[in-house]
C-alpha atoms as a PDB file:
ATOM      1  CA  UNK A   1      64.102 112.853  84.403  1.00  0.00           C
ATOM      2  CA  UNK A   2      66.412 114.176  81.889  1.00  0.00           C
ATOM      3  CA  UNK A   3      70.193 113.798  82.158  1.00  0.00           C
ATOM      4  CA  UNK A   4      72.872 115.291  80.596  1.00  0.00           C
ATOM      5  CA  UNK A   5      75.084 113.903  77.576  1.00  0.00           C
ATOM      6  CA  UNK A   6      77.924 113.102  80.565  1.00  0.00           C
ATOM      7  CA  UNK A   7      75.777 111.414  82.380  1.00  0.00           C
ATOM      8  CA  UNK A   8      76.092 108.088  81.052  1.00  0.00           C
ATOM      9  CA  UNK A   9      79.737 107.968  80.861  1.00  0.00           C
ATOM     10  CA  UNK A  10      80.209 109.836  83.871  1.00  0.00           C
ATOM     11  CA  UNK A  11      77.566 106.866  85.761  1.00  0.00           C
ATOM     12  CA  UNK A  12      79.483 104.260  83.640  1.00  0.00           C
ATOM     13  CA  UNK A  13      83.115 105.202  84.835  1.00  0.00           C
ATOM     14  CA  UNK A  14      81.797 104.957  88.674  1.00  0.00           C
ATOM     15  CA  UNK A  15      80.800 101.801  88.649  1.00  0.00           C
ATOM     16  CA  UNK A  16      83.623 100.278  87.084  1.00  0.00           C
ATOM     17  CA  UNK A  17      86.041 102.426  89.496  1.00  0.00           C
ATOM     18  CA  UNK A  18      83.999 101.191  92.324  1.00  0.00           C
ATOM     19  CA  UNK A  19      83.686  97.768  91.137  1.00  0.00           C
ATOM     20  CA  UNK A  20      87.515  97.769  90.763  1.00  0.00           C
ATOM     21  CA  UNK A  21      87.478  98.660  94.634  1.00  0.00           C
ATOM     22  CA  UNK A  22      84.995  95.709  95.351  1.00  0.00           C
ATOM     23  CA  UNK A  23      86.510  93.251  93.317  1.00  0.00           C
ATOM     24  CA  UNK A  24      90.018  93.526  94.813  1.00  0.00           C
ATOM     25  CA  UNK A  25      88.455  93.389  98.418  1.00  0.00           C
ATOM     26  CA  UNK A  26      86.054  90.369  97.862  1.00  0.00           C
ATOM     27  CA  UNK A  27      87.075  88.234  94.591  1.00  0.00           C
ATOM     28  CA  UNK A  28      85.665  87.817  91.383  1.00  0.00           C
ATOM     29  CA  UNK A  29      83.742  85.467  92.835  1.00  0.00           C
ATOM     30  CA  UNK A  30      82.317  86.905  96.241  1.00  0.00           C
ATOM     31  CA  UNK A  31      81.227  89.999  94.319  1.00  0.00           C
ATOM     32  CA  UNK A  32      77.573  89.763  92.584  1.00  0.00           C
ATOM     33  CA  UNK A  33      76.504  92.065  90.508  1.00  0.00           C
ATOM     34  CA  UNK A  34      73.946  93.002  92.800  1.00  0.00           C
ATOM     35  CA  UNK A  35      76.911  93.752  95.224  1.00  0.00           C
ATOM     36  CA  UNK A  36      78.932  95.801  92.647  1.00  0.00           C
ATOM     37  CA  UNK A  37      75.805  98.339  91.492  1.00  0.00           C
ATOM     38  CA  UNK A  38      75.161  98.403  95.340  1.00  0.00           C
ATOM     39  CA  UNK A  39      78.322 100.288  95.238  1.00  0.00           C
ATOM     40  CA  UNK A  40      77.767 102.365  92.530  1.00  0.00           C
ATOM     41  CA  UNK A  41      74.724 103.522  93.997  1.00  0.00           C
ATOM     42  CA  UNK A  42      72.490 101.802  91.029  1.00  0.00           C
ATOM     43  CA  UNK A  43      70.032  99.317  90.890  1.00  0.00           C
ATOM     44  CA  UNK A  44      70.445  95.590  89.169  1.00  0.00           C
ATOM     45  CA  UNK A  45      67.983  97.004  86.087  1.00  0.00           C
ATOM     46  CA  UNK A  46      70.808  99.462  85.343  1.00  0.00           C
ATOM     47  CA  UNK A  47      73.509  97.003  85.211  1.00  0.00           C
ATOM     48  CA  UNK A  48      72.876  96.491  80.924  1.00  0.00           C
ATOM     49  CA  UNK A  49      72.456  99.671  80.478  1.00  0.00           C
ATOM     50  CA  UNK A  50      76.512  99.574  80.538  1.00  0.00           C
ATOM     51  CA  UNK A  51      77.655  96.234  80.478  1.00  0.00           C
ATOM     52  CA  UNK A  52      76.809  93.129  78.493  1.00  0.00           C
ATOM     53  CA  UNK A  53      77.872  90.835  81.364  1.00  0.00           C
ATOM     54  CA  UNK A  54      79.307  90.479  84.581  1.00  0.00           C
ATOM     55  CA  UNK A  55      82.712  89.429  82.660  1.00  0.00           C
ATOM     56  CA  UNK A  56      82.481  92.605  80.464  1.00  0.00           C
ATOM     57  CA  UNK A  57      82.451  94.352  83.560  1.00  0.00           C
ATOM     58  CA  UNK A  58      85.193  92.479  85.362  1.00  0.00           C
ATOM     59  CA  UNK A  59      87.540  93.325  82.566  1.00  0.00           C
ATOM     60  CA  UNK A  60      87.020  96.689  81.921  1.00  0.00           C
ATOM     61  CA  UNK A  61      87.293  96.945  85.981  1.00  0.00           C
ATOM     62  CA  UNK A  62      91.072  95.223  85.795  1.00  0.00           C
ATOM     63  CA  UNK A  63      92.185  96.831  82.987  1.00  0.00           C
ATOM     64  CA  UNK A  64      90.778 100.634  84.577  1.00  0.00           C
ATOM     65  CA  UNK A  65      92.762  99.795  88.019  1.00  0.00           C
ATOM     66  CA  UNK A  66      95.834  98.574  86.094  1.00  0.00           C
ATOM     67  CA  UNK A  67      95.864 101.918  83.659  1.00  0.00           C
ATOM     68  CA  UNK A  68      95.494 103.900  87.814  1.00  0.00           C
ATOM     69  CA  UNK A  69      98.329 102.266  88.715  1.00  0.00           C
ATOM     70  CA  UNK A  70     100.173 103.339  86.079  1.00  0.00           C
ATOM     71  CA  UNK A  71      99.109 106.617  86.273  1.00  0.00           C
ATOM     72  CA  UNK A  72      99.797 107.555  89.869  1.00  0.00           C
ATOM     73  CA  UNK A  73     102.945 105.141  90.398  1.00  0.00           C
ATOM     74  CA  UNK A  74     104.692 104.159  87.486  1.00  0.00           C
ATOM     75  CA  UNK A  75     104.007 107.504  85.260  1.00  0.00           C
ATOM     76  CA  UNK A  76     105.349 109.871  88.363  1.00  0.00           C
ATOM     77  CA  UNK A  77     108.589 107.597  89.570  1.00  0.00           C
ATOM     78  CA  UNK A  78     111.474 109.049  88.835  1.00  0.00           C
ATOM     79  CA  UNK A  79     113.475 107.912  85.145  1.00  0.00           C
ATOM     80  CA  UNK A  80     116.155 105.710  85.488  1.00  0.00           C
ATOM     81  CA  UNK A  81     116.914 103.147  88.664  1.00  0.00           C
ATOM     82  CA  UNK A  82     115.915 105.496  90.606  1.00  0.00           C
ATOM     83  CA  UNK A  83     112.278 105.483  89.740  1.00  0.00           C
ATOM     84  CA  UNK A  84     112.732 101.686  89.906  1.00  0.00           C
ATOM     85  CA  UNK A  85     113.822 101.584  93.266  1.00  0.00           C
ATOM     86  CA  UNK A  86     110.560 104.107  94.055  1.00  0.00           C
ATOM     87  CA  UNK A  87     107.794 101.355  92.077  1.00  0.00           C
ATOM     88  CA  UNK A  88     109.762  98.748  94.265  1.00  0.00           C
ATOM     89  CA  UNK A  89     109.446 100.179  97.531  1.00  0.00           C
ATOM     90  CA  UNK A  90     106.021 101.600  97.072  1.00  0.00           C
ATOM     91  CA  UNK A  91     104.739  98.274  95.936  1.00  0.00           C
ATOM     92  CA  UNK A  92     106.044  96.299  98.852  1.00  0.00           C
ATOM     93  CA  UNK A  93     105.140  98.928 101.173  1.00  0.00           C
ATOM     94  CA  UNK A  94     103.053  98.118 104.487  1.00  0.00           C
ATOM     95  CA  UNK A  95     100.815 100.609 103.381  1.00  0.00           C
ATOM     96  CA  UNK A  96     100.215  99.309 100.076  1.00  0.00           C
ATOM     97  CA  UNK A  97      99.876  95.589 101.520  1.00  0.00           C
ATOM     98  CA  UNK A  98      97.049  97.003 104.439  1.00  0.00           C
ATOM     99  CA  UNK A  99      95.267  98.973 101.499  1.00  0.00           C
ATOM    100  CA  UNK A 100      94.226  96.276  99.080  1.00  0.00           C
ATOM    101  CA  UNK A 101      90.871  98.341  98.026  1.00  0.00           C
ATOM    102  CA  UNK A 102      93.678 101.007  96.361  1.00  0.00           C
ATOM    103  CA  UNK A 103      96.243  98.769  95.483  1.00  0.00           C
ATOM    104  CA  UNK A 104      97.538  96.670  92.828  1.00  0.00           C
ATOM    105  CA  UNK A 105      94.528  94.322  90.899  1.00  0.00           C
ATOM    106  CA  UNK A 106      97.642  91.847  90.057  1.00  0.00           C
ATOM    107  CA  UNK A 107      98.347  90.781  93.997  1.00  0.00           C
ATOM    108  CA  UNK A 108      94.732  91.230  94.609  1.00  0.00           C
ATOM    109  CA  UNK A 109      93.171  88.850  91.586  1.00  0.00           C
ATOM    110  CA  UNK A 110      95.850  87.145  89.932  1.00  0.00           C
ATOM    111  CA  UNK A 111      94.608  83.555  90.214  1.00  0.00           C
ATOM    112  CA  UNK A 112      90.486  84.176  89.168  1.00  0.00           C
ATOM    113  CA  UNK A 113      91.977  86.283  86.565  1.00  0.00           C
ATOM    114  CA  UNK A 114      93.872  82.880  85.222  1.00  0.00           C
ATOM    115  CA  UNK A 115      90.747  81.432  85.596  1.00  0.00           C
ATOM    116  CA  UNK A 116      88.830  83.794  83.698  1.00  0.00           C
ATOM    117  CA  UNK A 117      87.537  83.444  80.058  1.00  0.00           C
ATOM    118  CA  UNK A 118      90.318  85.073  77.205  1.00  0.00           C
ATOM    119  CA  UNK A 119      88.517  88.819  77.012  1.00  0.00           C
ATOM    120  CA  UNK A 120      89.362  88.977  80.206  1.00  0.00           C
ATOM    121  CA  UNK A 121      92.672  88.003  80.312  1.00  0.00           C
ATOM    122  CA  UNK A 122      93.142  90.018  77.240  1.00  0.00           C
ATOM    123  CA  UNK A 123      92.147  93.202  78.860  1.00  0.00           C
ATOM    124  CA  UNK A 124      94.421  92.468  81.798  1.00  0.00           C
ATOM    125  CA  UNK A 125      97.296  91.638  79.410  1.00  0.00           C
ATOM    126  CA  UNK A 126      97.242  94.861  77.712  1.00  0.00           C
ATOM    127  CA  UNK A 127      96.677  96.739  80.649  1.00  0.00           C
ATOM    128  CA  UNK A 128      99.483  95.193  82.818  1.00  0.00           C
ATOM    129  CA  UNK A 129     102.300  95.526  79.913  1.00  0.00           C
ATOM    130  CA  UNK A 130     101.186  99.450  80.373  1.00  0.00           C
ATOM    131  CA  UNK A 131     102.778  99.013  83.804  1.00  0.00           C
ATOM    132  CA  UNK A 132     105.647  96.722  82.502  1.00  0.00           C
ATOM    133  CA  UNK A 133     106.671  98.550  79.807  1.00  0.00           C
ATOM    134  CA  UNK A 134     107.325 101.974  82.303  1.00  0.00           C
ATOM    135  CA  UNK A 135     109.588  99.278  84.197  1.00  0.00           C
ATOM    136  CA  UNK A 136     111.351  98.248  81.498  1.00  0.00           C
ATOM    137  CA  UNK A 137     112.010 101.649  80.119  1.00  0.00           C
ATOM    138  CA  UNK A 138     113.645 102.631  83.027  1.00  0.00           C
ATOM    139  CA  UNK A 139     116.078  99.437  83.161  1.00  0.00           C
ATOM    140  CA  UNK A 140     116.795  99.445  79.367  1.00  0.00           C
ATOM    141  CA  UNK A 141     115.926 103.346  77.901  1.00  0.00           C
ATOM    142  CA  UNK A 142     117.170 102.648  74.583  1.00  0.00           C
ATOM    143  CA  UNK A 143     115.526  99.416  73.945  1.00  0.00           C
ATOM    144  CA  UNK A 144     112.534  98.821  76.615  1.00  0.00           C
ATOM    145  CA  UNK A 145     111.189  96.025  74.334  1.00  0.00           C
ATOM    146  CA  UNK A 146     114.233  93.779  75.208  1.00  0.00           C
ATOM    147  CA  UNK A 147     113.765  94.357  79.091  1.00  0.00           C
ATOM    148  CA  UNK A 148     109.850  93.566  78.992  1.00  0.00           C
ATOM    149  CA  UNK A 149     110.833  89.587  80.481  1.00  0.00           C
ATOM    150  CA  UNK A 150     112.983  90.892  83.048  1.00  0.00           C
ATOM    151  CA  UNK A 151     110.514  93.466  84.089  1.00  0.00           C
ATOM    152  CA  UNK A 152     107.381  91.363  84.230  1.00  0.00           C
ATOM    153  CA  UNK A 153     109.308  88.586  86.239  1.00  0.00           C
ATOM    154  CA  UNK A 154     110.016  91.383  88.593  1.00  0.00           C
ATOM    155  CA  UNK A 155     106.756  92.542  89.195  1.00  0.00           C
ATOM    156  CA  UNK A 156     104.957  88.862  89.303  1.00  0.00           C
ATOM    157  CA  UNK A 157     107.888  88.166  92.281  1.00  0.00           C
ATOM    158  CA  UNK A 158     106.516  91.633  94.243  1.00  0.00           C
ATOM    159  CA  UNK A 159     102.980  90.975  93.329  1.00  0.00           C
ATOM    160  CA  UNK A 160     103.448  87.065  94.976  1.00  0.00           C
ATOM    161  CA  UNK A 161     105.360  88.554  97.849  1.00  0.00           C
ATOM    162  CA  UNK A 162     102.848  91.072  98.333  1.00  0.00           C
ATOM    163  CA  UNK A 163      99.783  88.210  98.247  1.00  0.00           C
ATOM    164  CA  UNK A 164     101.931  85.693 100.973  1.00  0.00           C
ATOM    165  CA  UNK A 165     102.570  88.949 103.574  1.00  0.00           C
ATOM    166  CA  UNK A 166      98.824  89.909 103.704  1.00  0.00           C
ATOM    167  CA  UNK A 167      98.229  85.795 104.274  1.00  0.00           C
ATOM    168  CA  UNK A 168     101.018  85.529 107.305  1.00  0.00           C
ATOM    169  CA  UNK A 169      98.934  86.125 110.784  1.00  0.00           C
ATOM    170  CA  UNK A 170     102.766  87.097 112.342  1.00  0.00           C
ATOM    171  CA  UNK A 171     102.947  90.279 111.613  1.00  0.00           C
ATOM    172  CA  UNK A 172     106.776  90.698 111.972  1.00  0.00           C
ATOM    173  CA  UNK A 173     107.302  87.542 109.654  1.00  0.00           C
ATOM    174  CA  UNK A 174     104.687  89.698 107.104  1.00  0.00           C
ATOM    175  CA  UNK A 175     107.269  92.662 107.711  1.00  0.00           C
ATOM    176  CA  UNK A 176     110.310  90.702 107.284  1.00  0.00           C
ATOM    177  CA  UNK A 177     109.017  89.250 104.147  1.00  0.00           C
ATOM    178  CA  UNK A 178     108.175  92.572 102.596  1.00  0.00           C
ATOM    179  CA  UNK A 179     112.082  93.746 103.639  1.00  0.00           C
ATOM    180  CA  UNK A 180     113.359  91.066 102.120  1.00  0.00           C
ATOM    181  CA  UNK A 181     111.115  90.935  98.900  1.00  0.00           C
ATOM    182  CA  UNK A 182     112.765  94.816  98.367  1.00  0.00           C
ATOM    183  CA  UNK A 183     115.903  93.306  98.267  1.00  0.00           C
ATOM    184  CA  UNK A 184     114.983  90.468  96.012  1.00  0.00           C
ATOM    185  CA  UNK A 185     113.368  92.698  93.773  1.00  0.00           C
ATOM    186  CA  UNK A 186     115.988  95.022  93.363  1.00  0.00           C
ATOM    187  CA  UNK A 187     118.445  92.569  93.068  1.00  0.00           C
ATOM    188  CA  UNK A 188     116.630  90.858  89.835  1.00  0.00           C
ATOM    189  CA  UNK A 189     116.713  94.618  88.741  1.00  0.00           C
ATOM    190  CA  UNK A 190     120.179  95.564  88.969  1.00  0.00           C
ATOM    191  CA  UNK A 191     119.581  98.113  91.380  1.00  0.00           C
ATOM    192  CA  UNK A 192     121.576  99.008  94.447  1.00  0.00           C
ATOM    193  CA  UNK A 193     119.676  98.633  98.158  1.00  0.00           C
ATOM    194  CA  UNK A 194     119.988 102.320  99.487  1.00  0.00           C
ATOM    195  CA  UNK A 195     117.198 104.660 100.979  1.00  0.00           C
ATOM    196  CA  UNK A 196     115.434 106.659  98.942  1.00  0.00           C
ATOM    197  CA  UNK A 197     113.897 110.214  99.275  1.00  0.00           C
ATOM    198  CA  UNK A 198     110.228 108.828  99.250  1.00  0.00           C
ATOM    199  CA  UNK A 199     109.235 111.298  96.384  1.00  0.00           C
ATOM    200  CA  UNK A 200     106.889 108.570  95.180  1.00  0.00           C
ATOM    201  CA  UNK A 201     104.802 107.946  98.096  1.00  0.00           C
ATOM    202  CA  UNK A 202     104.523 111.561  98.557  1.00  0.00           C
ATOM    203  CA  UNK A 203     103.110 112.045  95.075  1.00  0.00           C
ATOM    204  CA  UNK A 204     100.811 108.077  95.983  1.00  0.00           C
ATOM    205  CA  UNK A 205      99.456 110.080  99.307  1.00  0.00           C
ATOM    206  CA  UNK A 206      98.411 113.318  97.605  1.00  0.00           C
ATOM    207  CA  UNK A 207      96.452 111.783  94.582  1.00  0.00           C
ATOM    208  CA  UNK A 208      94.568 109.532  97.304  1.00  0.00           C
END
């Protein structure tokens, strides 16, 4: 059979966007190659038609869910603190801690990924200052570059509250913590604890 010139790419970005779904649901570890082109719909023999190795794949995967994050959160949040206050309270949403298939790769993978070989923590480096650096533009516009620290030790303190409330079997301890980890979170931002219009999930629930 003949394919098209998009084919390839087109065959290429499904498996790594469902691989990215796999991997956050299962592990690094718990997901086999066999288990990832499953997914895809392909067989193991197509695997290298794509990717060199399993850890080729795993990075590319990481770095593809971290640029979607960006994308559909970070990009759309409003400028300013209040766009901070919208990444904050989407991240440490229920929704977004019950949904770890669409959500962040950071809360989801964090510790293989430290345990991973340096492409791959490379390709998540550059992908999560992408994410980072729309934080810190929006707590220092005219120089984002000095805000990158405080940013990143913002988002490691949501991703690690995010990882301990999908652990806790009481679910109104798991609620609590995600109330609280708001707070803390805006705190470390300089951002005043007040509702917000929700603008940010409503733009997260229509590109679902």
């Amino acid at each position: 059979m003949r394919y098209g010139k998009d084919h390839k790419p087109v065959t290429r970005q499904r498996i790594i966007e469902t691989a990215g779904r796999r991997l956050k649901r299962d592990g690094i570890d718990g997901s086999s190659v066999a288990t990832l082109m499953k997914d895809a719909g392909l067989t193991n023999g197509a695997f290298y038609t794509h990717f060199t190795s399993k850890d080729e794949l795993v990075a590319t995967a990481v770095a593809d869910q971290l640029h979607t994050q960006n994308a559909i959160i970070v990009a759309h949040a409003s400028p300013g603190h209040d766009g901070l206050e919208q990444i904050v309270r989407w991240y440490l949403s229920a929704r977004h801690r019950n949904s770890p298939d669409d959500g962040c790769p950071s809360a989801a993978l964090l510790d293989e990924i430290g345990r991973c070989a340096d492409p791959t923590k490379q390709a998540y480096t550059d992908g999560v200052l992408i994410v980072i650096d729309g934080i810190a533009a929006r707590l220092a516009p005219s120089d984002p570059r000095s805000a990158r620290t405080r940013a990143l030790s913002a988002y490691a303190m949501m991703a690690g509250t995010l990882q301990l409330s999908r652990a806790l079997a009481d679910q109104q301890l798991a609620d609590d913590l995600l109330e609280q980890g708001i707070r803390n979170a805006l705190n470390l931002l300089d951002v005043e604890n007040e509702p917000t219009s929700g603008t940010l999930n409503r733009v997260h629930e229509g590109r679902r």
